[in-house]
C-alpha atoms as a PDB file:
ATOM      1  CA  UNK A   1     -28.102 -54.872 -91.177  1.00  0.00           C
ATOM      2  CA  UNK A   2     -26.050 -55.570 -93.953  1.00  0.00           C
ATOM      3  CA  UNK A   3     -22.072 -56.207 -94.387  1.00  0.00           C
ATOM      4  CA  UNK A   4     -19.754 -56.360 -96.752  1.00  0.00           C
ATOM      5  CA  UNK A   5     -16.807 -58.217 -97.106  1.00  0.00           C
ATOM      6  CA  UNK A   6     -13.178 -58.218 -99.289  1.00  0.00           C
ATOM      7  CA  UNK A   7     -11.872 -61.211-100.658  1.00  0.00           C
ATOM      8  CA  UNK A   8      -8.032 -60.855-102.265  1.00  0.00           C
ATOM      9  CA  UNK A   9      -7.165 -64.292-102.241  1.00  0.00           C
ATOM     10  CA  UNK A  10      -9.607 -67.113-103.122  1.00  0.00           C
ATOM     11  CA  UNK A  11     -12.411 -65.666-102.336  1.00  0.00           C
ATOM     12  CA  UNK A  12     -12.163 -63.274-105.215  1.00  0.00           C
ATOM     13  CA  UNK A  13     -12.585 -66.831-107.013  1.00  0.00           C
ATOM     14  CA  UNK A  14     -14.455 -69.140-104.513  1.00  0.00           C
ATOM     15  CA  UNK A  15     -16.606 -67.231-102.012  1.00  0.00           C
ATOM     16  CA  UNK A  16     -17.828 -70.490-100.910  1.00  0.00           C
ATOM     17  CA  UNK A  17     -21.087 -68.400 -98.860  1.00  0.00           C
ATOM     18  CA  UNK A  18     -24.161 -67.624-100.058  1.00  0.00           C
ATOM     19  CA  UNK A  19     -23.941 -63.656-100.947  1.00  0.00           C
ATOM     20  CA  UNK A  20     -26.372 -60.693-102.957  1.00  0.00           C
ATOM     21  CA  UNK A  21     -23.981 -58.999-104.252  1.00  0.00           C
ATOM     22  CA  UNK A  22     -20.574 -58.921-105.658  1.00  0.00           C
ATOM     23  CA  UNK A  23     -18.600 -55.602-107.132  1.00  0.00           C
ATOM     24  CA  UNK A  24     -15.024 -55.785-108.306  1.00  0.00           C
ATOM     25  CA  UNK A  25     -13.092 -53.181-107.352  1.00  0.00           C
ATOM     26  CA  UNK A  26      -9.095 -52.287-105.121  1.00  0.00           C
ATOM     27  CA  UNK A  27      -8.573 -51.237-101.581  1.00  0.00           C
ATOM     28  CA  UNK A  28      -5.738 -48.678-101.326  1.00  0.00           C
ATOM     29  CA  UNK A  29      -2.548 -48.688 -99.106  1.00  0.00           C
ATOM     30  CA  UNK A  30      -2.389 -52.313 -98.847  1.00  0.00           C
ATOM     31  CA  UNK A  31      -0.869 -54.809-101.234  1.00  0.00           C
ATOM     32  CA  UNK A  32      -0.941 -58.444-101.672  1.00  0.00           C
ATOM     33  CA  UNK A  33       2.004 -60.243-100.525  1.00  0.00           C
ATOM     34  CA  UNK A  34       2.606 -64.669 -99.641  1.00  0.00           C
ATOM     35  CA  UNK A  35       3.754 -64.754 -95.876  1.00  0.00           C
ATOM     36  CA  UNK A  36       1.246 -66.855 -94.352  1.00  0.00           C
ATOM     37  CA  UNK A  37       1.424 -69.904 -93.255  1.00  0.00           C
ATOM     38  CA  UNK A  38      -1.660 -72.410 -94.124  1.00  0.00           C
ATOM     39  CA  UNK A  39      -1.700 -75.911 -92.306  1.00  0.00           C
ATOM     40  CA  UNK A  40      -5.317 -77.144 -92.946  1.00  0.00           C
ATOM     41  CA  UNK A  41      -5.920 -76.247 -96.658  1.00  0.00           C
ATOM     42  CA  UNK A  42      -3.163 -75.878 -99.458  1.00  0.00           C
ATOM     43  CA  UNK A  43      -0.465 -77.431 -96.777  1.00  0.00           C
ATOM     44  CA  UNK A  44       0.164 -79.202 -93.553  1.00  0.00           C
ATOM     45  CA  UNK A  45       2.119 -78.487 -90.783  1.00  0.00           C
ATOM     46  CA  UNK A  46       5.223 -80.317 -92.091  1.00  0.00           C
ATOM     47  CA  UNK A  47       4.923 -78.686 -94.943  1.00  0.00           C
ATOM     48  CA  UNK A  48       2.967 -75.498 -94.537  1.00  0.00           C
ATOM     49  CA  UNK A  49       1.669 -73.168 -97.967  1.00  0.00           C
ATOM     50  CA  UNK A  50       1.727 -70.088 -98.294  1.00  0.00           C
ATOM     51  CA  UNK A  51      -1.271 -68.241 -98.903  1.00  0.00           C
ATOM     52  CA  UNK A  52      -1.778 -64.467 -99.555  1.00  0.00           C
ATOM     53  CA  UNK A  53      -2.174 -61.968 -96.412  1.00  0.00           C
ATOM     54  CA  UNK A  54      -1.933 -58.212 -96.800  1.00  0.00           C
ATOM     55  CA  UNK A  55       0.635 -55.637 -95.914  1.00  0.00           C
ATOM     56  CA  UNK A  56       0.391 -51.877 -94.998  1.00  0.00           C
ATOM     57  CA  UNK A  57       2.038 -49.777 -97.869  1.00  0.00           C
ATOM     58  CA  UNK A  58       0.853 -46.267 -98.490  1.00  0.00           C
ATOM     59  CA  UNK A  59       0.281 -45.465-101.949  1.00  0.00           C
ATOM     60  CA  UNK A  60      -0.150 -49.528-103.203  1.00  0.00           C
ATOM     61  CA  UNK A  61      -3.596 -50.238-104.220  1.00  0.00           C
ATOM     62  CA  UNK A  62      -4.722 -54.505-104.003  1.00  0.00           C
ATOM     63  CA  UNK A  63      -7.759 -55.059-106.372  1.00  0.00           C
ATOM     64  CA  UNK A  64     -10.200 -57.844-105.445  1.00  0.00           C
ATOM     65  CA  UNK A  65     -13.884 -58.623-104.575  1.00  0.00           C
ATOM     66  CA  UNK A  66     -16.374 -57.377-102.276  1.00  0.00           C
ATOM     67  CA  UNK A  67     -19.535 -59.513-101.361  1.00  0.00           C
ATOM     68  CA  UNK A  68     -22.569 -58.380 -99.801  1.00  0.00           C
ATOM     69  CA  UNK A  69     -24.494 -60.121 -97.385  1.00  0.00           C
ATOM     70  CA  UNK A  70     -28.168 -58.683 -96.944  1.00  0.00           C
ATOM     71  CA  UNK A  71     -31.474 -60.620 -95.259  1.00  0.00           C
ATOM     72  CA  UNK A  72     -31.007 -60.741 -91.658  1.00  0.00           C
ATOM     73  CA  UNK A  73     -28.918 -61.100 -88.847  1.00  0.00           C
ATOM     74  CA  UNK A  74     -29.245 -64.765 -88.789  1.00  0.00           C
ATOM     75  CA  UNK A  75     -28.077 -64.695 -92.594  1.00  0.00           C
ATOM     76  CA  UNK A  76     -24.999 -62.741 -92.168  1.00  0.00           C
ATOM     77  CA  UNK A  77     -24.226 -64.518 -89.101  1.00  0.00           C
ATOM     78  CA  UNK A  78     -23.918 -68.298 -90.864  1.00  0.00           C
ATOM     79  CA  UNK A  79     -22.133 -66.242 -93.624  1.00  0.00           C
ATOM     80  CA  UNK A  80     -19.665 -64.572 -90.856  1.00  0.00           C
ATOM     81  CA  UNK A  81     -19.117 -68.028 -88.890  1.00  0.00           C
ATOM     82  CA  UNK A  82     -18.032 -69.679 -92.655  1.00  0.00           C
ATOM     83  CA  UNK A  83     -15.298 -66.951 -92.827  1.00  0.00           C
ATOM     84  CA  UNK A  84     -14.264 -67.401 -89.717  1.00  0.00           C
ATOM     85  CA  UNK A  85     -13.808 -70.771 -90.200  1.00  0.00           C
ATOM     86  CA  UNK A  86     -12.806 -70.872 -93.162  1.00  0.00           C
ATOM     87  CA  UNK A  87     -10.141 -67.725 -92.665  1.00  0.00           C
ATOM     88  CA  UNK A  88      -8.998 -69.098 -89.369  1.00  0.00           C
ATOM     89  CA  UNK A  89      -5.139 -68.294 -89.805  1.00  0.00           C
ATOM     90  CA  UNK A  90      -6.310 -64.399 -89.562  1.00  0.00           C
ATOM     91  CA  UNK A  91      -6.071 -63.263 -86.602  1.00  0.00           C
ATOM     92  CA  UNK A  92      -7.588 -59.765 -87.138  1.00  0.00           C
ATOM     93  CA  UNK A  93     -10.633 -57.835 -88.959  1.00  0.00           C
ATOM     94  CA  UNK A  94      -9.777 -54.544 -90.479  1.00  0.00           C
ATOM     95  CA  UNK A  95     -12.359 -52.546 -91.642  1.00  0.00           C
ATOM     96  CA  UNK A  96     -10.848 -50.442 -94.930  1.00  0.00           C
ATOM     97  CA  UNK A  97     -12.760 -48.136 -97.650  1.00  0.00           C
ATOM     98  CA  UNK A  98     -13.609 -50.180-101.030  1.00  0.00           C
ATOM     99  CA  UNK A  99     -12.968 -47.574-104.390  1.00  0.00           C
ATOM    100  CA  UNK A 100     -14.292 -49.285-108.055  1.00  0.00           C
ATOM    101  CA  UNK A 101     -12.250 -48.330-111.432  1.00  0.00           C
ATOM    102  CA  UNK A 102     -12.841 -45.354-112.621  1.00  0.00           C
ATOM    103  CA  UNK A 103     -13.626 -43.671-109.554  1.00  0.00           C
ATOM    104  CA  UNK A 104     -10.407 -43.779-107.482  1.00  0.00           C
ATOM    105  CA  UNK A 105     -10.708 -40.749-105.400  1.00  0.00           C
ATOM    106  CA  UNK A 106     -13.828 -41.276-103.688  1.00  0.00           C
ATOM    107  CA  UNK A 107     -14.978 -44.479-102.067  1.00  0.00           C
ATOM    108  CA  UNK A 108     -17.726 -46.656-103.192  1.00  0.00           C
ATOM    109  CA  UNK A 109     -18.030 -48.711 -99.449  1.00  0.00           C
ATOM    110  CA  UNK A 110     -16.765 -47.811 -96.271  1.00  0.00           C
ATOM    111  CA  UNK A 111     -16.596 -50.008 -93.382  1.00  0.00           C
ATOM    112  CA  UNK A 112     -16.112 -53.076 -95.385  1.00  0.00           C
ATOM    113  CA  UNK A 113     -14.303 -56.116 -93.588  1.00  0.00           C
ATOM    114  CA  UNK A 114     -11.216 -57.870 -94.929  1.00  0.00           C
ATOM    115  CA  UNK A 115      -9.134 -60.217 -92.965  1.00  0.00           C
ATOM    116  CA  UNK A 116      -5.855 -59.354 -92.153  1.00  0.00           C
ATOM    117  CA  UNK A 117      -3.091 -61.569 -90.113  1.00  0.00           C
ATOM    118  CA  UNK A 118      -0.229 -59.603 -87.389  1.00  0.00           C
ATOM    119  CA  UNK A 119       2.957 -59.257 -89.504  1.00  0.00           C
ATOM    120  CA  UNK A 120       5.065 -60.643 -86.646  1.00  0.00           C
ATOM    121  CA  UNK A 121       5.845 -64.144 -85.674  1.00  0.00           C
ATOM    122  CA  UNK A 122       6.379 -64.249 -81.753  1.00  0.00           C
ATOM    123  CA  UNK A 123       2.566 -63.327 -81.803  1.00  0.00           C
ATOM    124  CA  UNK A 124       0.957 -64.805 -84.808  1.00  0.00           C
ATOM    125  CA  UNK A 125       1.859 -68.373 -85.292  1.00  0.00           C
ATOM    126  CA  UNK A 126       0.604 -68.363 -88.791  1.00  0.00           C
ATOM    127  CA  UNK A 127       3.303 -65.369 -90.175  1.00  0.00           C
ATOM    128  CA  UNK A 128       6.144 -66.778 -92.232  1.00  0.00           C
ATOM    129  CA  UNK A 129       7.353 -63.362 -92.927  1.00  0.00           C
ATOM    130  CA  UNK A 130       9.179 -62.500 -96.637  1.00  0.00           C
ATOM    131  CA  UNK A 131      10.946 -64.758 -97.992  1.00  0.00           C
ATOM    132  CA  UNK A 132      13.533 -64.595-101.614  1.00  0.00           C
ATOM    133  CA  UNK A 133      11.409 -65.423-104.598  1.00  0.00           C
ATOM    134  CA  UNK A 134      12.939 -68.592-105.386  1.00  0.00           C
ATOM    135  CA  UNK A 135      12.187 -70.164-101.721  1.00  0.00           C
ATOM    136  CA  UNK A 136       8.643 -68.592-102.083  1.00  0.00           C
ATOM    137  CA  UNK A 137       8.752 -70.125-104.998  1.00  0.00           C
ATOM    138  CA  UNK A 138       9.956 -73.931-104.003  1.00  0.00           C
ATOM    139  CA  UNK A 139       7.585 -73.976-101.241  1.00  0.00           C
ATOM    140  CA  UNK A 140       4.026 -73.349-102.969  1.00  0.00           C
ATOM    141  CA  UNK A 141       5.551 -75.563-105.634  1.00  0.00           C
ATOM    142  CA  UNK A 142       5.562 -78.357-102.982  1.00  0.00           C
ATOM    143  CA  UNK A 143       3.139 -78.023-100.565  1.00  0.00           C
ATOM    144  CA  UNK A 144       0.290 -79.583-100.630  1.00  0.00           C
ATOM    145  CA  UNK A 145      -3.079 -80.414 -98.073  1.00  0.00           C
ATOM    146  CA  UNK A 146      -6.751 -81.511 -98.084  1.00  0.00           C
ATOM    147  CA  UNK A 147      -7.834 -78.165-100.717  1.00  0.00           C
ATOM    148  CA  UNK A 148      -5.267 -79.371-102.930  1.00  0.00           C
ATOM    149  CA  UNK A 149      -1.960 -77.867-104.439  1.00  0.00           C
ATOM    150  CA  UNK A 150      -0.400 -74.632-102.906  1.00  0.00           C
ATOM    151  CA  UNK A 151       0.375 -74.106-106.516  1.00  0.00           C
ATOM    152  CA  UNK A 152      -3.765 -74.163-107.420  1.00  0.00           C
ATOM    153  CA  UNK A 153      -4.279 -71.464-105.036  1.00  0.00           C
ATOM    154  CA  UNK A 154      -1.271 -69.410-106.892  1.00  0.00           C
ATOM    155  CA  UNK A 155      -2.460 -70.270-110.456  1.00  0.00           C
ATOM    156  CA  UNK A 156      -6.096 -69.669-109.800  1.00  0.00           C
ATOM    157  CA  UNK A 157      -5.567 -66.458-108.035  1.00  0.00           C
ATOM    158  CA  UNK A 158      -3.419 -65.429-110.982  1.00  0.00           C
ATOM    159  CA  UNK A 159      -6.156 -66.551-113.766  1.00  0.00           C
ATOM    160  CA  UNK A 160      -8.731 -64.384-111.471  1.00  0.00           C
ATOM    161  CA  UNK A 161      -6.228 -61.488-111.053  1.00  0.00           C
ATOM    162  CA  UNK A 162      -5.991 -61.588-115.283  1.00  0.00           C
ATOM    163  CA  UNK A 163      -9.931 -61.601-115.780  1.00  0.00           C
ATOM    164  CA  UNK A 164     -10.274 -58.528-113.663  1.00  0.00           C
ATOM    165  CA  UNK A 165      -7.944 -56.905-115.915  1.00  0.00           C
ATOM    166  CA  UNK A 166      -9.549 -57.975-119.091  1.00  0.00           C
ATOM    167  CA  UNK A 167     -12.835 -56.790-117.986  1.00  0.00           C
ATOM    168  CA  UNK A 168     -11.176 -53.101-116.278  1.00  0.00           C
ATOM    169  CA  UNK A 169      -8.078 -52.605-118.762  1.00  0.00           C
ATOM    170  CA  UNK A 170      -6.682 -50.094-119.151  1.00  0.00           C
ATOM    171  CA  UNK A 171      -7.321 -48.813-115.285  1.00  0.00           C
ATOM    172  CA  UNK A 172      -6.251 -52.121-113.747  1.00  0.00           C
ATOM    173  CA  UNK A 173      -3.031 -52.498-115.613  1.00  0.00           C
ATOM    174  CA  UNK A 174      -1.925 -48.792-114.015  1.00  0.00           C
ATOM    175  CA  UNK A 175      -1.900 -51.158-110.577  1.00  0.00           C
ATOM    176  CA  UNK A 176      -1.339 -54.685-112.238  1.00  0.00           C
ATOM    177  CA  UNK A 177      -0.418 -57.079-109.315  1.00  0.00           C
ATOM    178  CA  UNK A 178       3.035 -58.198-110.831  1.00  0.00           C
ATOM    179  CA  UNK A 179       4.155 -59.963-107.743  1.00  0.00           C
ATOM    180  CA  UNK A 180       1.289 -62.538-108.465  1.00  0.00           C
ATOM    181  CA  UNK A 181       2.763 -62.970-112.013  1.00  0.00           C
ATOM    182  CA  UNK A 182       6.467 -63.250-111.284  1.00  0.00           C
ATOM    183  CA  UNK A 183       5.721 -65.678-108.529  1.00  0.00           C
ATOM    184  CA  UNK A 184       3.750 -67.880-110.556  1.00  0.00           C
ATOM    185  CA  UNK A 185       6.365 -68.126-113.238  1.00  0.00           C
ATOM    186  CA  UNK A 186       8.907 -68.775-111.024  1.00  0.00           C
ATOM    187  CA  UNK A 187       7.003 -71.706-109.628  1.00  0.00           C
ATOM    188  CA  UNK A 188       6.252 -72.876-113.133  1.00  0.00           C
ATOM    189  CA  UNK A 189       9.878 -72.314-113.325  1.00  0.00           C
ATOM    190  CA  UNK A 190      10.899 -74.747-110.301  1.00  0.00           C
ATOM    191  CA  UNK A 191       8.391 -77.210-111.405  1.00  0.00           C
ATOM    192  CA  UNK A 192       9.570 -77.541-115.236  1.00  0.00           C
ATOM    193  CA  UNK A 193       6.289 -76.206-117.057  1.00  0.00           C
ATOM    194  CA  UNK A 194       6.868 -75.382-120.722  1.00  0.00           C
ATOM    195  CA  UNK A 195       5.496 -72.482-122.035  1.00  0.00           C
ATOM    196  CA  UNK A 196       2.717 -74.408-123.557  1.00  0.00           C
ATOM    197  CA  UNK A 197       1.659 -75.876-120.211  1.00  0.00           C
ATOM    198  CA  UNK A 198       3.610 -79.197-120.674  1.00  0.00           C
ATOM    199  CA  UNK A 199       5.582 -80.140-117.359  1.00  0.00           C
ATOM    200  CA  UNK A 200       8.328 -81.713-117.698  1.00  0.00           C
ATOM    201  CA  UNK A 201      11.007 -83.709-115.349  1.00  0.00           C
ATOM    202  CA  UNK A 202      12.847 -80.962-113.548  1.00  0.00           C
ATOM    203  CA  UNK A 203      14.179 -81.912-109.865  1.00  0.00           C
ATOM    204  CA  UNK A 204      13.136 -79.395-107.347  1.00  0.00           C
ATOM    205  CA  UNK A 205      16.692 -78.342-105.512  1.00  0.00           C
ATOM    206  CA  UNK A 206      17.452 -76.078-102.227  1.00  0.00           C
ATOM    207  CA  UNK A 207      16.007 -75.526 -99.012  1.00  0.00           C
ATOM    208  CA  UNK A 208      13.423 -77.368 -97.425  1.00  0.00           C
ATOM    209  CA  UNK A 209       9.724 -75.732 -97.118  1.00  0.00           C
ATOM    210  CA  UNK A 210       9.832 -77.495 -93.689  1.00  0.00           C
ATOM    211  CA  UNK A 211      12.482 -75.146 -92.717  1.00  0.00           C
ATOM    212  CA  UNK A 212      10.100 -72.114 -92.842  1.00  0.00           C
ATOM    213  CA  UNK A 213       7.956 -73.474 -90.003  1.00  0.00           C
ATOM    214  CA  UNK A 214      10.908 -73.685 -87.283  1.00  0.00           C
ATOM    215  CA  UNK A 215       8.644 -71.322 -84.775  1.00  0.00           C
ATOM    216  CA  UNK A 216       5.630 -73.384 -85.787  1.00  0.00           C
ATOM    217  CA  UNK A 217       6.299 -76.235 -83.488  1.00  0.00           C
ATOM    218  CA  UNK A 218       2.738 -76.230 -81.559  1.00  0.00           C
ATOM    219  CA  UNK A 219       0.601 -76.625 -84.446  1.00  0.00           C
ATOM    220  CA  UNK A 220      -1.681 -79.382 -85.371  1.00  0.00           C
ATOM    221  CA  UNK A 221      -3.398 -80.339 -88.848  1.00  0.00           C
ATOM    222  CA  UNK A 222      -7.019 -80.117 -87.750  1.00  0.00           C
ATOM    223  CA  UNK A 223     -10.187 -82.120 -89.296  1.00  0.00           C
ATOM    224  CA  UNK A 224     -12.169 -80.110 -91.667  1.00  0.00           C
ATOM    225  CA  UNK A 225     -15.444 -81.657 -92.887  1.00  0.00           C
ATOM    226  CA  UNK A 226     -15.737 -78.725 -95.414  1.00  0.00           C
ATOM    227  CA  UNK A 227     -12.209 -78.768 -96.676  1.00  0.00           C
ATOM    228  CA  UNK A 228     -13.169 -78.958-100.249  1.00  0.00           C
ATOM    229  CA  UNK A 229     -14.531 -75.327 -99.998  1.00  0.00           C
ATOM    230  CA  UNK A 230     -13.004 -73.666 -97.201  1.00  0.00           C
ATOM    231  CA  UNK A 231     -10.071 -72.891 -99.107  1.00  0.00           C
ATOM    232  CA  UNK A 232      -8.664 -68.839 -97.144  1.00  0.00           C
END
């Protein structure tokens, strides 16, 4: 047996599992937005990140990374119970067609897994929902957990998003993820970053982050002994 797997958030820059093979390529009708909640990685549950989950659009196209896990069933199961683990605010599997540049009409996988979350939340407890840019924005400039900075996640997913278009311009900028880039400047905005990467003093105003967990109230920061790469 052998299964593959899409990464569109940090895995596409820290798989963190043992894996043969690794193709960049996009996913169609789904596209990359920051409503869910983390508690155990980039944030806590006072102050909870947001990390990237996908949402249905037809037509939208999210490019990322999918790794292959060949060798055995006990292989791909230690590879399946890391994401699990490590992906543990998704509460659902979805199994979507995987297309590489150049070759948009016809897929290259079928069948291959990528972690979704419920966009609702009465039943997922993890779902922030959508949120103005500037409160996206104050939030992943603030939170912060055992992984590190909400803002990390952001900046790293945004230097990975940039390398894939080096490597597949001119394709890739046809579906360039701007959301990624205007939310990252707008957090380098709220934080008082300089064009040349300088921060400077800049007092972080408006709502609370804490605010955005109201329906939250149940959840508990958890001990993870492999925090430092279990990063969803």
């Amino acid at each position: 047996m052998v299964f593959w797997v899409f990464g569109y958030g940090s895995l596409v820059w820290n798989p963190g599992f043992e894996y043969d093979e690794k193709v960049i390529g996009f996913i169609k009708d789904y596209r990359r937005v920051f409503d869910l909640a983390c508690i155990d990685h980039r944030g806590t549950p006072e102050s909870p990140a947001r990390t990237c989950t996908l949402e249905y659009v037809e037509g939208a196209i999210c490019w990322g990374t999918a790794y292959c896990v060949r060798g055995g069933p006990k292989r791909e199961r230690l590879a399946m119970e890391y994401l699990e683990r490590r992906e543990c605010e998704y509460d659902k599997k979805t199994l979507v067609d995987f297309y590489k540049e150049g070759e948009p009409s016809e897929p290259a996988l079928t069948g291959v897994i990528v972690f979704t979350s419920t966009p609702d939340t009465v039943s997922n407890k993890y779902y922030l929902g959508p949120a103005a840019l500037e409160e996206m924005a104050r939030q992943i400039a603030t939170a912060h957990g055992p992984c590190g900075n909400n803002r990390d996640y952001l900046f790293s997913l945004e230097k990975a998003m940039f390398a894939i278009g080096k490597v597949f311009s001119p394709f890739f900028k046809c579906h360039e993820d701007d959301m990624v880039i205007e939310l990252a400047n707008e957090v380098r905005n709220v934080l008082g970053i300089t064009g040349n990467g300088i921060p400077v003093e800049k007092k972080i105003t408006g709502s609370s982050p804490v605010a955005l967990k109201s329906h939250m109230p149940a959840l508990q920061l958890r001990s993870l002994q492999e925090a430092v790469v279990m990063d969803s």
